[in-house]
Protein backbone atom coordinates (compact mmCIF):
# COMPACT_ATOMS: atom_id res chain seq x y z
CA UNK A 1 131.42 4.54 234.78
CA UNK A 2 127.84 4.55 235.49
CA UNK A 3 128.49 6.29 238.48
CA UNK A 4 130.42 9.02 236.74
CA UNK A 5 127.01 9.66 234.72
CA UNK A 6 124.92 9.44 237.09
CA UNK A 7 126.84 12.20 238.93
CA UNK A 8 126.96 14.32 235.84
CA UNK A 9 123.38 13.75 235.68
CA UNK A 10 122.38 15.10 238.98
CA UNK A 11 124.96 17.77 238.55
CA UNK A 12 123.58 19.59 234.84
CA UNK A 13 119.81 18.81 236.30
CA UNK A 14 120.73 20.55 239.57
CA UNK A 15 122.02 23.41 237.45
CA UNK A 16 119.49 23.42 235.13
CA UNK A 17 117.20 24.11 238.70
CA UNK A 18 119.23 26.84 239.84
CA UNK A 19 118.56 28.80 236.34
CA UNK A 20 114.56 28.06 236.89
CA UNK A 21 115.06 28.91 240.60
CA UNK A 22 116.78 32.98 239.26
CA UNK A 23 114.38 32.92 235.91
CA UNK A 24 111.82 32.79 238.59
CA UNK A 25 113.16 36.18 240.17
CA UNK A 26 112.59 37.97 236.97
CA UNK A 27 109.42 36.63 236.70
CA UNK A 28 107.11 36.84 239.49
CA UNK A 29 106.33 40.59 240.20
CA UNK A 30 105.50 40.10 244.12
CA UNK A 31 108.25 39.47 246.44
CA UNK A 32 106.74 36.87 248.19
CA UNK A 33 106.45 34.93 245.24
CA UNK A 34 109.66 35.52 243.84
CA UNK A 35 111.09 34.36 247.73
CA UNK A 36 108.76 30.86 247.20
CA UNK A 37 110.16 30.07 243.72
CA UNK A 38 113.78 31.05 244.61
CA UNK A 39 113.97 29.05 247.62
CA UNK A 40 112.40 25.75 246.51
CA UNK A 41 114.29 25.84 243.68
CA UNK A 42 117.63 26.55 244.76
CA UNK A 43 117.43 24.45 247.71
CA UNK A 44 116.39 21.31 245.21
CA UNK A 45 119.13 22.40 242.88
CA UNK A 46 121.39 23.01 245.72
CA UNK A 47 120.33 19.02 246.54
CA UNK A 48 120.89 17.57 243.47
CA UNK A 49 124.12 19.33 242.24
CA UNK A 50 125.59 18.10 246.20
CA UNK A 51 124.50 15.23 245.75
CA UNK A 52 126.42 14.96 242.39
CA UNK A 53 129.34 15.64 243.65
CA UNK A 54 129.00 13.08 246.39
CA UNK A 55 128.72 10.25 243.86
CA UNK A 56 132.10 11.91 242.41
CA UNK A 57 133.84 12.64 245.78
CA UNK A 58 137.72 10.99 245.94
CA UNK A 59 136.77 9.37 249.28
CA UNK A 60 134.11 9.04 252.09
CA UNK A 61 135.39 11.65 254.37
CA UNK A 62 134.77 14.38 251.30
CA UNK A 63 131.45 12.88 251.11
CA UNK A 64 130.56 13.26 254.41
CA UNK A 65 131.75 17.26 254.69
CA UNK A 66 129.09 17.61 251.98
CA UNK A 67 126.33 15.61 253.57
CA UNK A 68 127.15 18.02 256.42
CA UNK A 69 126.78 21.09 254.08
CA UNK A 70 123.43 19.40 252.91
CA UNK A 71 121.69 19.13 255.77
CA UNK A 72 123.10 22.68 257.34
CA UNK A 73 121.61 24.05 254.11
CA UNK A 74 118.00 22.28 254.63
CA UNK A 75 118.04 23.70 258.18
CA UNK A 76 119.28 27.51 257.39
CA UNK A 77 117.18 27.68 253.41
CA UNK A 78 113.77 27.73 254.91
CA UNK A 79 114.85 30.07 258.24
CA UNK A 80 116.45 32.31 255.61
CA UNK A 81 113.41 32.83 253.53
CA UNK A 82 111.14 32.73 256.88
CA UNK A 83 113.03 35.77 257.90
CA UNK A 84 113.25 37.65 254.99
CA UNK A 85 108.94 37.43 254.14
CA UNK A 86 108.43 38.45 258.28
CA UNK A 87 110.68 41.29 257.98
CA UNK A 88 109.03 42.43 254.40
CA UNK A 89 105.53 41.78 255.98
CA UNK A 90 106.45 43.84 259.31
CA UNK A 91 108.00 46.61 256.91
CA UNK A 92 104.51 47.76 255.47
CA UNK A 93 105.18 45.46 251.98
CA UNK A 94 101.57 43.76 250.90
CA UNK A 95 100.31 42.47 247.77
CA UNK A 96 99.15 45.08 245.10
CA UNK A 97 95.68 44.34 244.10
């Protein structure tokens, strides 16, 4: 039982990060800030919501498959946003002053 909340937990917190992480896109007016908040954000919420569904997960082989999808996610997150501020940097894009 305390499991089950504990997983429900992580889950509605990990949401509750992902609506921060896209109420941070409407916010911020420079791209490189909106890329910051969205990515730190989602990846935590990404995190925690996994990681909620890993304390709910039928059996261990589930479990692992979503480890696996956690750590692929760490690895590809920060490349993705690495690649999309070079290529808006080598396209001209700067802060407005």
């Amino acid at each position: 039982m305390a499991l089950k909340i504990a997983a429900y937990f992580l889950l509605s917190f990990g949401m509750i990060m992902a609506a921060f992480g896209v109420a941070g896109l409407f916010r911020f007016p420079v791209i490189y800030m909106r890329l910051l908040v969205s990515s730190n954000v989602d990846v935590v919420g990404m995190m925690l919501m996994m990681t909620g569904m890993m304390l709910m997960s039928p059996n261990l082989l589930f479990a692992a498959k979503i480890l696996l999808i956690m750590i692929l996610s760490l690895i590809t997150s920060p490349l993705s946003a690495h690649a999309i501020a070079a290529s808006a940097y080598e396209s001209g894009y700067r802060f407005k002053k």
